[in-house]
Protein backbone atom coordinates (compact mmCIF):
# COMPACT_ATOMS: atom_id res chain seq x y z
CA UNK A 1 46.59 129.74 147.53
CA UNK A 2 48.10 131.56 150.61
CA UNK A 3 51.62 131.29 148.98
CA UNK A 4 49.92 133.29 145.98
CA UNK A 5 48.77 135.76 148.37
CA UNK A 6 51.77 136.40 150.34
CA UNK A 7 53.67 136.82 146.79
CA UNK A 8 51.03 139.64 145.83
CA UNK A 9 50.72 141.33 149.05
CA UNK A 10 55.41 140.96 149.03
CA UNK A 11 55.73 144.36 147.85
CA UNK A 12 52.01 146.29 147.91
CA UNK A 13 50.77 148.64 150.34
CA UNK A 14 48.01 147.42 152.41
CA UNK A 15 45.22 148.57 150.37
CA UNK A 16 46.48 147.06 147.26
CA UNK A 17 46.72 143.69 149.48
CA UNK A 18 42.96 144.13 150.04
CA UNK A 19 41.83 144.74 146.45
CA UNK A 20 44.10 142.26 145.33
CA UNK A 21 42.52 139.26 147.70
CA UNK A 22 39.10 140.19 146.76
CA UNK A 23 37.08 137.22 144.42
CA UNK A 24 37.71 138.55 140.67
CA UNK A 25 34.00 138.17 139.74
CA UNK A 26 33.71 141.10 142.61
CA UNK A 27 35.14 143.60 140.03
CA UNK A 28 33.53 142.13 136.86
CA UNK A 29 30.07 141.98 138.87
CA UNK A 30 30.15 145.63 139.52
CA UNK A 31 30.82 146.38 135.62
CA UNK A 32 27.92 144.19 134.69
CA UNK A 33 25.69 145.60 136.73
CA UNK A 34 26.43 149.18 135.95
CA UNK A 35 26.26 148.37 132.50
CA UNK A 36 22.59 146.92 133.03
CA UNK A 37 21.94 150.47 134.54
CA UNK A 38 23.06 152.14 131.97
CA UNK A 39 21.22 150.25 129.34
CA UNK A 40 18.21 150.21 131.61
CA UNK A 41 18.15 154.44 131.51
CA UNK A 42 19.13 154.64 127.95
CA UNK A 43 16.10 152.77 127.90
CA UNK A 44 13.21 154.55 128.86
CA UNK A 45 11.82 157.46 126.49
CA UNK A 46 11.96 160.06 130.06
CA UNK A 47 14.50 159.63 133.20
CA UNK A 48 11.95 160.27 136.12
CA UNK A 49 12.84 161.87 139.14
CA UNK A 50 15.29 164.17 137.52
CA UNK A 51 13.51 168.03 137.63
CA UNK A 52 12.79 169.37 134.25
CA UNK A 53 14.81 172.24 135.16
CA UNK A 54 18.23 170.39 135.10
CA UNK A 55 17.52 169.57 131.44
CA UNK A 56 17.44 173.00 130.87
CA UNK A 57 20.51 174.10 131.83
CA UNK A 58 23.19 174.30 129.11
CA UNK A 59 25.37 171.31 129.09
CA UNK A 60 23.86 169.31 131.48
CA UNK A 61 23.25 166.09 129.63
CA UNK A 62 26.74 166.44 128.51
CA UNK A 63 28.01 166.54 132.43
CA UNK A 64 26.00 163.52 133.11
CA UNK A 65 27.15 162.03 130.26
CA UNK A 66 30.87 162.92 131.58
CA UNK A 67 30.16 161.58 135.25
CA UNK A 68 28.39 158.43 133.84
CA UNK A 69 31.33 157.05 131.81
CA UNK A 70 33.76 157.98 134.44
CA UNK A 71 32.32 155.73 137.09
CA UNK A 72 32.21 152.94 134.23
CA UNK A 73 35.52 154.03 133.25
CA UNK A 74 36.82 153.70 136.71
CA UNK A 75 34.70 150.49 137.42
CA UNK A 76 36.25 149.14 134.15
CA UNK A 77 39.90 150.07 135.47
CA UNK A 78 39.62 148.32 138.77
CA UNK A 79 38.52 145.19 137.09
CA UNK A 80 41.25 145.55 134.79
CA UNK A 81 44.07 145.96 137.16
CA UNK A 82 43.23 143.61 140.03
CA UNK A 83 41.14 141.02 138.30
CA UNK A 84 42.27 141.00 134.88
CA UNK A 85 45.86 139.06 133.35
CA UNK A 86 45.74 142.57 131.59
CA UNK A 87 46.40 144.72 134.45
CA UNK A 88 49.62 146.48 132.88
CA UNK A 89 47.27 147.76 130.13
CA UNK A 90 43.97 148.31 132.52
CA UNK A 91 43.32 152.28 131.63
CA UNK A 92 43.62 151.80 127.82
CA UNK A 93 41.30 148.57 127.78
CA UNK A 94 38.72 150.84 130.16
CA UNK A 95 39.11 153.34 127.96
CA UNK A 96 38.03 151.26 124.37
CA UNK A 97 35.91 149.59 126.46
CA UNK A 98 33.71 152.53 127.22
CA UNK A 99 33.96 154.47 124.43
CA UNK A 100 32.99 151.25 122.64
CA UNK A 101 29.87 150.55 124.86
CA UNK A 102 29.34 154.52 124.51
CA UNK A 103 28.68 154.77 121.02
CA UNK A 104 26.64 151.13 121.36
CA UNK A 105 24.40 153.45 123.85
CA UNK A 106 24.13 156.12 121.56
CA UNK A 107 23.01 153.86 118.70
CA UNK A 108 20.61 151.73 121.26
CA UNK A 109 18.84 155.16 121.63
CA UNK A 110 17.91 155.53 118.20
CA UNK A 111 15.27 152.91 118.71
CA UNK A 112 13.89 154.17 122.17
CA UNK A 113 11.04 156.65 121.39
CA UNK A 114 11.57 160.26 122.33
CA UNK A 115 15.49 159.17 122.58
CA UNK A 116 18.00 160.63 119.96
CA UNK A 117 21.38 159.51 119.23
CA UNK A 118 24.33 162.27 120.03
CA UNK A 119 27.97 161.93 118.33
CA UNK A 120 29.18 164.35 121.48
CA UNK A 121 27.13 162.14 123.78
CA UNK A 122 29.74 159.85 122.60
CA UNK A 123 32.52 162.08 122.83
CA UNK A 124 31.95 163.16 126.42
CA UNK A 125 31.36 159.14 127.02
CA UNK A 126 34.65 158.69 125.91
CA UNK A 127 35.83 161.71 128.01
CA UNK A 128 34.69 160.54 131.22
CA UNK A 129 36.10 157.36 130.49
CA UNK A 130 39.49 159.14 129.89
CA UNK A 131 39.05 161.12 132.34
CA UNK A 132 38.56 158.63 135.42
CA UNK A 133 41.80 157.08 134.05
CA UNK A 134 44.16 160.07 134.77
CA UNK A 135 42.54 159.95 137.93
CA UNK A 136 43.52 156.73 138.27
CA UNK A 137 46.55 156.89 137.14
CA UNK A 138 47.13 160.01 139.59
CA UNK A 139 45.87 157.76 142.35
CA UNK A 140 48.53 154.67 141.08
CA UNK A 141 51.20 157.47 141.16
CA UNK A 142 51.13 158.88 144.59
CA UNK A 143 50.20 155.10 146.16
CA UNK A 144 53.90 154.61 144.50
CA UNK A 145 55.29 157.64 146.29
CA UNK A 146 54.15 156.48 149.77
CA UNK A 147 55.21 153.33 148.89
CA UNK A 148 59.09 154.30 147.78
CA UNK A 149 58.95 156.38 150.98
CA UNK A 150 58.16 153.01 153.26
CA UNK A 151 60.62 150.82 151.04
CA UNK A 152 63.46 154.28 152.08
CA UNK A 153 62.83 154.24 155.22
């Protein structure tokens, strides 16, 4: 196990070393439960403790909707890349994976009273989802730049 260790931390900046000795069900537990939270508040006919006014604003539902599927989306890429055989193809499986569990939302809330289904509930699911992944990526991108810059020097 510690020769396993030493070959992922070989050429990964500290941080990566951390994330990548964590216990996999650490990642996967995190996506489960924010799942259950979703599903939970999909599932009740009002969302208490949110003031009426915020539903009033224009576009609203569709930020939350945005910032909702992003943390999933970026809870789904973590799991992906460090605890996942998948890990080269982490921010397209995120991605499918919640648009997928999106839409599933969308159609669970046609059978929760006072809950309607929204096709651009689903589309700004999906664009969270997307849109923690260029994050992500971002993140992925400049963690290599430091890292060529400690290899170069």
């Amino acid at each position: 196990m510690k020769n396993y260790l030493k070959s992922l931390a070989a050429d990964k900046p500290f941080i990566e070393y951390k994330l990548a000795c964590r216990p996999v069900y650490v990642y996967w537990l995190f996506v489960v439960s924010y799942l259950a939270l979703i599903y939970y508040l999909s599932s009740l006919s009002e969302i208490g403790g949110i003031p009426g006014f915020f539903y009033q604003l224009e576009g609203f539902d569709k930020l939350a909707h945005l910032i909702e599927y992003g943390i999933l989306g970026w809870l789904l890429y973590r799991a992906f890349r460090y605890a996942s055989p998948y890990s080269k193809y982490a921010s397209v499986l995120a991605v499918i994976f919640a648009t997928l569990y999106g839409i599933s939302d969308e159609f669970h809330q046609s059978f929760v009273p006072g809950r309607v289904p929204d096709v651009y509930d689903a589309v700004f699911n999906s664009g969270g989802a997307i849109l923690a992944q260029l994050l992500s990526i971002r993140k992925d991108m400049q963690l290599e730049a430091v890292r060529g810059k400690e290899n170069n020097s």
